[in-house]
Protein backbone atom coordinates (compact mmCIF):
# COMPACT_ATOMS: atom_id res chain seq x y z
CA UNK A 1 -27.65 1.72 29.23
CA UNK A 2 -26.90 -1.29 27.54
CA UNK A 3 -25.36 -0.83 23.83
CA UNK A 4 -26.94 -2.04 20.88
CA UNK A 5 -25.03 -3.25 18.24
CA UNK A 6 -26.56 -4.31 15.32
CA UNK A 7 -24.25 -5.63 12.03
CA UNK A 8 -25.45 -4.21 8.48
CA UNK A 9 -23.62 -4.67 5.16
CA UNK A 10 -24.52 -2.10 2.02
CA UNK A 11 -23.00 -3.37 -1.52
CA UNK A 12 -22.54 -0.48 -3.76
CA UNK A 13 -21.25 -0.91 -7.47
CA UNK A 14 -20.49 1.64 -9.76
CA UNK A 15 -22.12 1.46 -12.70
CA UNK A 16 -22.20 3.13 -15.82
CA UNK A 17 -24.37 6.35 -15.86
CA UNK A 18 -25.74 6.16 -19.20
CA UNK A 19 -25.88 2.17 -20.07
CA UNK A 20 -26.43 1.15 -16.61
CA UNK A 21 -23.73 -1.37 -16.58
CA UNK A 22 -20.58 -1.53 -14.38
CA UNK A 23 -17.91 0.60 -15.68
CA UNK A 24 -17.62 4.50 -15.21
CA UNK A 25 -19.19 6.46 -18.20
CA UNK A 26 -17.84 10.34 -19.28
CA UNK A 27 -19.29 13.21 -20.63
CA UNK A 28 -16.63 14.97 -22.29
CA UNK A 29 -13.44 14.45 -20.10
CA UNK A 30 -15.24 13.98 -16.78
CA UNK A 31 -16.05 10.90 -15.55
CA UNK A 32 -19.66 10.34 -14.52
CA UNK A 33 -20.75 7.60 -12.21
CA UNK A 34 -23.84 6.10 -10.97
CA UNK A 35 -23.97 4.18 -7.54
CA UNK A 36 -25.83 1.02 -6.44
CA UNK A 37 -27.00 0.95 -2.94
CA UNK A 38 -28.08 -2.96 -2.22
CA UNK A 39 -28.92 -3.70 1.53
CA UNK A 40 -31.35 -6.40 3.87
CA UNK A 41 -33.53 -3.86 5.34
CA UNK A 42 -34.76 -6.66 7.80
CA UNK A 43 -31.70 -6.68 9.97
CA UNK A 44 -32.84 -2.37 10.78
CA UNK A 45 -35.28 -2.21 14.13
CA UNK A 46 -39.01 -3.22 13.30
CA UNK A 47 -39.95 0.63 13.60
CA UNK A 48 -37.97 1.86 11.16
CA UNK A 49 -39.96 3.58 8.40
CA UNK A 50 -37.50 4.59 5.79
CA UNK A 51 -33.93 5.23 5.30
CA UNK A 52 -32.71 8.21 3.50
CA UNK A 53 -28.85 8.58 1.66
CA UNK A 54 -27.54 11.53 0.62
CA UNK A 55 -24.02 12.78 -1.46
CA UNK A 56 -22.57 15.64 -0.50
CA UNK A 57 -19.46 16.80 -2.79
CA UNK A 58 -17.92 19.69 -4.60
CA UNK A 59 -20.37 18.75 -7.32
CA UNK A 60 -23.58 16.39 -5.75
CA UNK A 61 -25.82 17.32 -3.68
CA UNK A 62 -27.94 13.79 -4.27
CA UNK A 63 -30.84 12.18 -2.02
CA UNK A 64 -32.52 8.90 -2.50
CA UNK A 65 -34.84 7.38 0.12
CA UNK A 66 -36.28 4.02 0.82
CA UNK A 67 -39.56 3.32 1.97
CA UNK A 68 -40.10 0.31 4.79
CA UNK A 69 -43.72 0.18 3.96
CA UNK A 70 -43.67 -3.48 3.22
CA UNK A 71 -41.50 -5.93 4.30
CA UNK A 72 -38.65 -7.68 2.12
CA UNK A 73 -35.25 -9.20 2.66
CA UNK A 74 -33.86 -6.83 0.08
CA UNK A 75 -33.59 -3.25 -1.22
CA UNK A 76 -31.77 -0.65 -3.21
CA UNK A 77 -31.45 2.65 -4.61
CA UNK A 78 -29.27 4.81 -7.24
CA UNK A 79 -27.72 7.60 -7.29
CA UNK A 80 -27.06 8.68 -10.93
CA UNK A 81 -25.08 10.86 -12.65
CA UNK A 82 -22.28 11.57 -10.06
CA UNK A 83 -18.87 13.51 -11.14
CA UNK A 84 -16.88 13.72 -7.77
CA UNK A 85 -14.69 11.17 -6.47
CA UNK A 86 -14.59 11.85 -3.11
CA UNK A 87 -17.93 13.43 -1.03
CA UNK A 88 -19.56 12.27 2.04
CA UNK A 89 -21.92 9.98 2.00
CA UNK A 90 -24.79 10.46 4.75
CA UNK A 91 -26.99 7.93 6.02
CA UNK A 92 -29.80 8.06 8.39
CA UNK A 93 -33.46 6.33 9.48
CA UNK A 94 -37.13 7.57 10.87
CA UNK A 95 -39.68 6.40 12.07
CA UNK A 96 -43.38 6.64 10.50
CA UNK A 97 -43.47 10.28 12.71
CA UNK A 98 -40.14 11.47 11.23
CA UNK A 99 -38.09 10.78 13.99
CA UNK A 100 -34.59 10.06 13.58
CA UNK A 101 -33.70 7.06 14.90
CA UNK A 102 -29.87 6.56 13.55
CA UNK A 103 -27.72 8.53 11.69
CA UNK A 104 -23.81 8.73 10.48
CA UNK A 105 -21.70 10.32 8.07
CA UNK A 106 -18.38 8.80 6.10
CA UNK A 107 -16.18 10.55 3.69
CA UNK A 108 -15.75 8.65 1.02
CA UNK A 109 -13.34 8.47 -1.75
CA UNK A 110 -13.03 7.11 -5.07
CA UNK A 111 -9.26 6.29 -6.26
CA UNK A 112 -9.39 8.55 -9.75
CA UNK A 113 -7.89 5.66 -11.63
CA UNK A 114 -10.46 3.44 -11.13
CA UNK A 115 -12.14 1.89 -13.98
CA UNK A 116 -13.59 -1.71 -13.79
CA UNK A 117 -16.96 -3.00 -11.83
CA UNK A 118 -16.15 -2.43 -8.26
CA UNK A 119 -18.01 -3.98 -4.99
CA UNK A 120 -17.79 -1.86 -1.93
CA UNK A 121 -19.53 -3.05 1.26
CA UNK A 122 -20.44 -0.80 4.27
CA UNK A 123 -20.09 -1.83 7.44
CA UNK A 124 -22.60 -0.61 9.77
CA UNK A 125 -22.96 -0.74 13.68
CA UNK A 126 -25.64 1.27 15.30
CA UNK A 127 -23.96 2.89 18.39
CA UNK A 128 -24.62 4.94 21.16
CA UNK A 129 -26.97 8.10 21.20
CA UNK A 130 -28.36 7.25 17.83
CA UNK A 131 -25.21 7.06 16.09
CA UNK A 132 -24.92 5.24 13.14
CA UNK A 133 -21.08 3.63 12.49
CA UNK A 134 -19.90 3.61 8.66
CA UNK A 135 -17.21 1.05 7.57
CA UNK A 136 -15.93 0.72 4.35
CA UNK A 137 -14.32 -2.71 3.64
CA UNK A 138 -12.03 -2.39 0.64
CA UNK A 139 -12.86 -4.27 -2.68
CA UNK A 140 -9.78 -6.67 -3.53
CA UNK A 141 -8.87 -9.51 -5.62
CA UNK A 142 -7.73 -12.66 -3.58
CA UNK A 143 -4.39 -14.01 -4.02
CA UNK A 144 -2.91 -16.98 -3.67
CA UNK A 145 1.47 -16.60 -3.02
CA UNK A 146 3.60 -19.41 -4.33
CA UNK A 147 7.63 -19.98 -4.44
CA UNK A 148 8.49 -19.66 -8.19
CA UNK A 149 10.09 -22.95 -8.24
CA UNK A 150 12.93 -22.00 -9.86
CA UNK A 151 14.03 -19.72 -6.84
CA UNK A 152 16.26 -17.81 -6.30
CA UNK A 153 16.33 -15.70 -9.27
CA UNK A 154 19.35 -13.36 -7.95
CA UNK A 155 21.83 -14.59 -6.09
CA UNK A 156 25.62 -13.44 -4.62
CA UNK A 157 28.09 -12.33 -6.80
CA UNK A 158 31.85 -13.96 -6.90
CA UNK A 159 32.88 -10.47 -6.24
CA UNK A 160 34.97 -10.73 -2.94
CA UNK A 161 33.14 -7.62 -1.81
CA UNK A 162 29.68 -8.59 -1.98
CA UNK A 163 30.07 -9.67 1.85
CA UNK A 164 26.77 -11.80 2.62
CA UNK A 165 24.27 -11.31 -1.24
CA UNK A 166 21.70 -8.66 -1.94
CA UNK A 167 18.72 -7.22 -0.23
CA UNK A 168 16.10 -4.65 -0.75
CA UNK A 169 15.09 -4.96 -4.45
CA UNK A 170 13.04 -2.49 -6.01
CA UNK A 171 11.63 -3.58 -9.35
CA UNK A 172 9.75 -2.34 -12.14
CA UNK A 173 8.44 -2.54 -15.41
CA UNK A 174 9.58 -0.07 -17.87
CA UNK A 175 9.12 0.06 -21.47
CA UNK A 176 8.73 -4.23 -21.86
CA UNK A 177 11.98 -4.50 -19.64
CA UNK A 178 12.08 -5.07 -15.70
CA UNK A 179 14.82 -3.18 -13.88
CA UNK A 180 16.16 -4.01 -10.22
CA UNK A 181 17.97 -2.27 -7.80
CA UNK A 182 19.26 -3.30 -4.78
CA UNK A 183 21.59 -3.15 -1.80
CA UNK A 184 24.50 -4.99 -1.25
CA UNK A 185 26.72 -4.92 1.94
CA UNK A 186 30.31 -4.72 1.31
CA UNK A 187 32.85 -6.43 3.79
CA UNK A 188 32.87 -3.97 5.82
CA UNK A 189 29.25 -3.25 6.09
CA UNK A 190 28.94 -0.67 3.50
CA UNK A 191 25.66 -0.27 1.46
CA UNK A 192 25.72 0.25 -1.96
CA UNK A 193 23.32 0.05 -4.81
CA UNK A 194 23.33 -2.11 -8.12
CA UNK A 195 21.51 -2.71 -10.84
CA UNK A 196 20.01 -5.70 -13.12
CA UNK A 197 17.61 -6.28 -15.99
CA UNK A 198 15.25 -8.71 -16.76
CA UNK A 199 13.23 -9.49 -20.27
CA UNK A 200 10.77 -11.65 -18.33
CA UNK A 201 11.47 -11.25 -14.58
CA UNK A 202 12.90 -14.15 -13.76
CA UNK A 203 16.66 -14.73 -15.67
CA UNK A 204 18.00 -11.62 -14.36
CA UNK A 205 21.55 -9.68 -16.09
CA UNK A 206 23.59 -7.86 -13.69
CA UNK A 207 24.71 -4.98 -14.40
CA UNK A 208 28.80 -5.20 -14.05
CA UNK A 209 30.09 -2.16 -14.06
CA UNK A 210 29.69 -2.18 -10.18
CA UNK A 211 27.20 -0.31 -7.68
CA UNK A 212 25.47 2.78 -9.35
CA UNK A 213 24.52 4.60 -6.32
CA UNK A 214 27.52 4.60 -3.43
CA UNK A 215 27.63 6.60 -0.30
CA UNK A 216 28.58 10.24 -0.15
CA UNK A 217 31.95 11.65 0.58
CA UNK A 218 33.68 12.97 4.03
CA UNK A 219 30.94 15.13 5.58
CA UNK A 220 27.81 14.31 3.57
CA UNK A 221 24.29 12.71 5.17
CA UNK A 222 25.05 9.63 3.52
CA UNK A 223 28.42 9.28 3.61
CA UNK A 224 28.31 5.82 5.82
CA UNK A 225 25.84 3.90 3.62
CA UNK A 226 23.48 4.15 1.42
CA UNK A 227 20.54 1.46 1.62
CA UNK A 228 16.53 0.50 0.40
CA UNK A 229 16.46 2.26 -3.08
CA UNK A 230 12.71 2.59 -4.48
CA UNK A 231 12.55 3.98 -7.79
CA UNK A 232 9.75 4.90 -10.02
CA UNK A 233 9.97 7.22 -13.29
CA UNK A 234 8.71 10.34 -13.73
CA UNK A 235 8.16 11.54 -17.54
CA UNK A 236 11.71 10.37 -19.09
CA UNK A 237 13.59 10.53 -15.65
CA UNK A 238 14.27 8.16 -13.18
CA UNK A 239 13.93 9.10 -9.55
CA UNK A 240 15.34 6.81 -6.91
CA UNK A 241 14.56 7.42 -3.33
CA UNK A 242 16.98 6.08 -0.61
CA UNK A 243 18.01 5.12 3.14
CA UNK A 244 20.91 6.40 4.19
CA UNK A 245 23.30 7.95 7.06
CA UNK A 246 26.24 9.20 8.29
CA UNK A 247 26.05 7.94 11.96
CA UNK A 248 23.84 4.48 12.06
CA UNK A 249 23.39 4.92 16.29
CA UNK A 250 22.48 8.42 15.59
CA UNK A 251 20.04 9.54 12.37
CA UNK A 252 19.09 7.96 9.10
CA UNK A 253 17.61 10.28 6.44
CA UNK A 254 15.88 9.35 2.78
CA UNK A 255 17.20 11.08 -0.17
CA UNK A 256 16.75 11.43 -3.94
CA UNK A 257 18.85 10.30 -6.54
CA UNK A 258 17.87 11.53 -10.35
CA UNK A 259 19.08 9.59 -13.83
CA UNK A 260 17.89 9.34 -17.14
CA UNK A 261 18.98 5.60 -17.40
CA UNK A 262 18.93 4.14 -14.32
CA UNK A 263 22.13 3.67 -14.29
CA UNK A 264 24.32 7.28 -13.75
CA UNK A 265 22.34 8.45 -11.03
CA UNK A 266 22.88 12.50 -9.31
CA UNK A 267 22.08 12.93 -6.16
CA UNK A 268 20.08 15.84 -4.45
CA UNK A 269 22.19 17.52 -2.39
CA UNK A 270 20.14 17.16 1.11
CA UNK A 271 17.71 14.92 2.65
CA UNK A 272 13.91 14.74 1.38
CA UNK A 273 12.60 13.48 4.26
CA UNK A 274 13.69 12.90 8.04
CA UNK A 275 12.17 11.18 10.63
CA UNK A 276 11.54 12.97 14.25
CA UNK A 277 13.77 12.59 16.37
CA UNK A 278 11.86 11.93 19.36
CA UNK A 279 8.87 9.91 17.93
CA UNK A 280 8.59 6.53 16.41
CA UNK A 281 9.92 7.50 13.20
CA UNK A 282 13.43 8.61 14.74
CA UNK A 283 15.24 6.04 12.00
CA UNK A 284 12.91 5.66 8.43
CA UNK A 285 14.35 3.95 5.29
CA UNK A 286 12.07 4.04 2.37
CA UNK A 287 9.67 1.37 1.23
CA UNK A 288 7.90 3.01 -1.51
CA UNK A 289 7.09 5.89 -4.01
CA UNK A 290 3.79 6.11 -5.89
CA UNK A 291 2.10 9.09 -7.55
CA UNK A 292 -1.35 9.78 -6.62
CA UNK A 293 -3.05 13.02 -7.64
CA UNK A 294 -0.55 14.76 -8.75
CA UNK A 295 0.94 14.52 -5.22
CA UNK A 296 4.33 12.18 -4.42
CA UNK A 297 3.47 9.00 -1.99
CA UNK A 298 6.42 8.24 -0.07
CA UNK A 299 6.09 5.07 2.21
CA UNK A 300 8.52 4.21 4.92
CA UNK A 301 9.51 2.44 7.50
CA UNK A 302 10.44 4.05 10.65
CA UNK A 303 11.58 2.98 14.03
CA UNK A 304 13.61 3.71 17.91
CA UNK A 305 14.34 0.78 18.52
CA UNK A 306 15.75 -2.78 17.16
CA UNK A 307 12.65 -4.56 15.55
CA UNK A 308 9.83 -1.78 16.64
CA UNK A 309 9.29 -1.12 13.05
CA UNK A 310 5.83 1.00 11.89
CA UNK A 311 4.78 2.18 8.61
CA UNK A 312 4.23 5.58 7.77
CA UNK A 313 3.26 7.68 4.69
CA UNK A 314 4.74 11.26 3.48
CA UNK A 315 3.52 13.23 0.77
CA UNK A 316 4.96 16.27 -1.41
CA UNK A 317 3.61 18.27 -4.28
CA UNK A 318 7.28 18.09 -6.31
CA UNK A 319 8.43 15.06 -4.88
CA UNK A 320 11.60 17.19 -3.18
CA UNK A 321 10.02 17.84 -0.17
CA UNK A 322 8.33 15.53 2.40
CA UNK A 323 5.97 15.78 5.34
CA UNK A 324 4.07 13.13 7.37
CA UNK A 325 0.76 12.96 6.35
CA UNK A 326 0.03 12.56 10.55
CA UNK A 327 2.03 11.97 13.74
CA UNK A 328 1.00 8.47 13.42
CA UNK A 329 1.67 5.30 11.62
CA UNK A 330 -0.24 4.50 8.63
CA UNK A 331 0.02 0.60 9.78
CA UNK A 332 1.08 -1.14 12.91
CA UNK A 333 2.14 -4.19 15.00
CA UNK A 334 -1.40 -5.62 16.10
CA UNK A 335 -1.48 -9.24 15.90
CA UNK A 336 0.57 -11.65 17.40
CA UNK A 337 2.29 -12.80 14.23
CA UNK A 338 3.43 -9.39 13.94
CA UNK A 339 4.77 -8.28 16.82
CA UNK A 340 7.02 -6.03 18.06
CA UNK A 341 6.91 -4.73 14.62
CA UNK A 342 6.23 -4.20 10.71
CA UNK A 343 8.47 -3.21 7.85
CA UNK A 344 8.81 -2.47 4.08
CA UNK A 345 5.42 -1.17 3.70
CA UNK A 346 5.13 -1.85 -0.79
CA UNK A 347 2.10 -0.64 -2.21
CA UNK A 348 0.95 -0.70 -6.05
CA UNK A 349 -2.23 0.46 -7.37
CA UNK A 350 -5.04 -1.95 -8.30
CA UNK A 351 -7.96 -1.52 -10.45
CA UNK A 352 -10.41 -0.79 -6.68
CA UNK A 353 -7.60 0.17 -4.58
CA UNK A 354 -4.04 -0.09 -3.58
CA UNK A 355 -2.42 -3.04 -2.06
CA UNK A 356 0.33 -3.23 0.20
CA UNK A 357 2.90 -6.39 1.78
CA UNK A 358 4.70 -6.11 4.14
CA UNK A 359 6.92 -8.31 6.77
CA UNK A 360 7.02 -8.99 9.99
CA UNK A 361 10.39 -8.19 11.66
CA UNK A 362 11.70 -9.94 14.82
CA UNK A 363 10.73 -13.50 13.49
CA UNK A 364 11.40 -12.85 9.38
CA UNK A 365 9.02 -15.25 8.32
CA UNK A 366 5.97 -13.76 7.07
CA UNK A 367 4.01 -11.21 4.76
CA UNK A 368 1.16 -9.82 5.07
CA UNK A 369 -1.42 -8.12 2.85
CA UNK A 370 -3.46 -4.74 3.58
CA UNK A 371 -6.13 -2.86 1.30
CA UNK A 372 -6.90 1.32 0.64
CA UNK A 373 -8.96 2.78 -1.39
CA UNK A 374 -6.80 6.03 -0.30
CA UNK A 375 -3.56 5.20 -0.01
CA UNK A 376 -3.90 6.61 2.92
CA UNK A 377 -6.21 4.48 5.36
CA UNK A 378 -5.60 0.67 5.25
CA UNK A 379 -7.07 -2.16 6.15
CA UNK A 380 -5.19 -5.64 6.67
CA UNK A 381 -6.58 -8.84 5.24
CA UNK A 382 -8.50 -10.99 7.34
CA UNK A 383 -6.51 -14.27 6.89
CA UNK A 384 -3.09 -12.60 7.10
CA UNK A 385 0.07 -13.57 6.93
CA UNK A 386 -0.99 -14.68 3.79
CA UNK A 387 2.50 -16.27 3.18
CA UNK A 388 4.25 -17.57 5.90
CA UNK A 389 7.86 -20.17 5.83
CA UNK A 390 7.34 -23.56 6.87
CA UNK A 391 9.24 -25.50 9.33
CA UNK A 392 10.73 -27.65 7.22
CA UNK A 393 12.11 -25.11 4.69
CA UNK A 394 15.31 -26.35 3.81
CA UNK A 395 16.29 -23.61 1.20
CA UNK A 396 15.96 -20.39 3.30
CA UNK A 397 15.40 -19.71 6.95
CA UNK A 398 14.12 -15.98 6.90
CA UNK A 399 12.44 -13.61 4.80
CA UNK A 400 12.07 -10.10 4.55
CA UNK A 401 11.74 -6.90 2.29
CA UNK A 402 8.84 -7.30 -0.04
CA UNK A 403 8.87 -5.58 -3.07
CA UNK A 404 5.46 -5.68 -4.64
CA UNK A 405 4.78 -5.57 -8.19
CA UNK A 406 1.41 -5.53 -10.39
CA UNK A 407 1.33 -5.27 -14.21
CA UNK A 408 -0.54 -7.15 -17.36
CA UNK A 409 1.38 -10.30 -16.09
CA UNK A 410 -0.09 -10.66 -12.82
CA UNK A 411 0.87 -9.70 -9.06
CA UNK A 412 4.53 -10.44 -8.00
CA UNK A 413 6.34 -10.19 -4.98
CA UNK A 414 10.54 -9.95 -4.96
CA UNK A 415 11.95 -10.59 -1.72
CA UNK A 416 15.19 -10.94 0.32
CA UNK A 417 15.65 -14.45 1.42
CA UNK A 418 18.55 -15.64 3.99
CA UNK A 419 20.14 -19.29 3.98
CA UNK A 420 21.72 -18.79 7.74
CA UNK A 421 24.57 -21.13 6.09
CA UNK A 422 28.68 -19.65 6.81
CA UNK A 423 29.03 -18.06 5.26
CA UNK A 424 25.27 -16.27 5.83
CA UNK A 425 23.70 -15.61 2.33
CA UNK A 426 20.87 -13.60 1.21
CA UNK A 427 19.55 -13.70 -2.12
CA UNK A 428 16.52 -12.57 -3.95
CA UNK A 429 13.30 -14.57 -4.84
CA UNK A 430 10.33 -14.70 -6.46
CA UNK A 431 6.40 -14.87 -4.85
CA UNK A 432 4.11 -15.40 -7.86
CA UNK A 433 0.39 -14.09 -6.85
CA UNK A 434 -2.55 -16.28 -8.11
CA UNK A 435 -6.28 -15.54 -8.10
């Protein structure tokens, strides 16, 4: 039998409950939402009599239908007064007789911080034996990357030890001030952490009291290197997550560093999360740490081999404890620009969503963008890389280890850059987002 396959695109926008505009409403301390169905019916078969959506959650148990009984390029209907954030929502079609002629079900989950007028569109396909395919395209602002001009905004040290500049920053905004970490290799190799402070982002103070995170003594987990801090602050203390090993050929681990400055750090005594040893993830360093519901987000990048980078996700309820949310990658190698791998999966929350860069690895010259609503299932942007080094770049030659930032003052991207001068140099710069 030949398969049909027939494109269909649903807008829904969540409105206001009570005024019937586009923001969420409450009643009490529970947020109550309305959705917008908008859809061509004319692209459904010709005998197609109605369509009928239901909501099925903890809380809904909603059904609105829509009548085909005269023709129109455009219809929609509401469901009001809804409290869950995640439910399924079902769709199917009749015929005049009742016959079901397509039907489909998608889970579908609202990020709990949301709060502005949001666009989703559906995606469907009508497959095989009647099924009907549910997409969700992610809502996202479109951004525009540009070179601060004034790049690089970090660079190496005089210090005879700082062996080839920084790499890995982790930055974020704290109480007016932005605060970076990152690695720097020592002359022999040796990771270590530092520090800096910015009032604006971009003239950057080092912190000179030397590295505030160093590897581990004789016989510890990390007692080779420690590398890719990711920080973020929970109540009044800091909580850095880190790469690190005590064999490089053999195992890398991620562990946990607490502080309540950022600056004198303690570190847990064992590992918070490990790859598996005999799966794609053998060697992960981390690329992230968000909290979503109450749960701990840990992104990372894992590989076996040189350059066969993926990006996976972990999750804990204390933030002490991880496990892989599935055997799987969250986000892989697919197109060409890509391949043979991804790394330094950063993700910040939007106002629909998440948002994640990353890099490609074996070439080091591009970023690329993907969308959740999640955090957990991602879709990459259609027109990736969406930043990519030009030939005739004369101040760096590769690029790598995005470090994603969104706040009142826009999107920003920190990044490692290399000048493959001798000798080599690696710095960190500046990707300002504009929409």
């Amino acid at each position: 039998m030949k398969k049909t396959v027939i494109g269909i695109v649903l807008i829904i926008s969540i409105l206001s409950a009570s005024h019937f505009i586009l923001t969420p409403s409450s009643v009490g301390d529970e947020a109550v939402f309305s959705l917008r169905f908008q859809f061509d019916r004319n692209i459904f078969p010709a005998n197609t009599h109605k369509l009928i959506a239901k909501i099925d959650g903890p809380n809904s148990d909603m059904t609105e239908t829509v009548k085909f009984s005269t023709r129109g390029s455009v219809n929609e209907f509401i469901f009001e007064e809804i409290t869950d954030t995640v439910f399924n929502l079902i769709i199917y079609t009749e015929d005049i007789s009742g016959n079901l002629l397509y039907s489909g079900t998608k889970n579908f989950s609202l990020p709990d911080f949301i709060h502005i007028p949001t666009n989703f569109i559906l995606d469907l396909k009508l497959g095989k034996y009647r099924k009907l395919l549910i997409d969700i395209q992610v809502p996202h602002k479109k951004y525009v990357l540009k070179d601060y001009p004034g790049n690089p905004v970090l660079s190496k040290d005089d210090n005879p030890e700082e062996k080839s500049g920084m790499t890995y920053p982790c930055v974020i905004f704290d109480g007016g001030i932005y605060k970076m970490w990152f690695e720097v290799k020592s002359q022999d190799g040796v990771g270590y952490i530092y520090y800096a402070t910015s009032l604006d982002g971009i003239n950057w103070l080092r912190d000179r009291s030397g590295p505030v995170l160093t590897p581990g003594t004789s016989g510890t987990w990390d007692m080779s290197s420690v590398t890719s801090p990711v920080v973020i602050k929970v109540k009044d203390k800091y909580r850095m997550y880190y790469g690190g090993w005590a064999d490089r050929t053999s195992r890398w681990d991620v562990g946990l560093a607490i502080s309540s400055d950022g600056i004198n750090w303690t570190k847990h005594s064992e590992p918070v999360f490990s790859g598996a040893q005999d799966q794609w993830d053998r060697f992960p360093v981390a690329d992230n740490i968000l909290q979503v519901k109450n749960r701990f987000y840990l992104y990372y990048s894992g590989k076996t081999e040189f350059y066969d980078n993926r990006i996976g996700l972990a999750v804990s309820e204390d933030g002490y404890k991880f496990t892989r949310i599935k055997n799987t990658p969250i986000l892989k190698p697919e197109a060409e620009w890509e391949k043979p791998g991804i790394i330094k999966g950063s993700v910040a929350k939007t106002e629909t969503g998440f948002i994640m860069c990353y890099a490609n690895t074996l070439h080091s010259n591009a970023f690329g963008f993907a969308y959740s609503l999640d955090g957990i299932n991602w879709q990459k942007e259609p027109l990736n890389p969406v930043y990519k080094l030009t030939a005739d770049s004369d101040r760096i030659e590769k690029i790598n280890y995005p470090n994603i930032l969104l706040n009142e003052e826009g999107l920003r991207i920190y990044y490692m850059g290399i000048k493959s001068s001798k000798p080599l140099e690696m710095n960190i710069n500046l990707l300002i987002g504009e929409n």
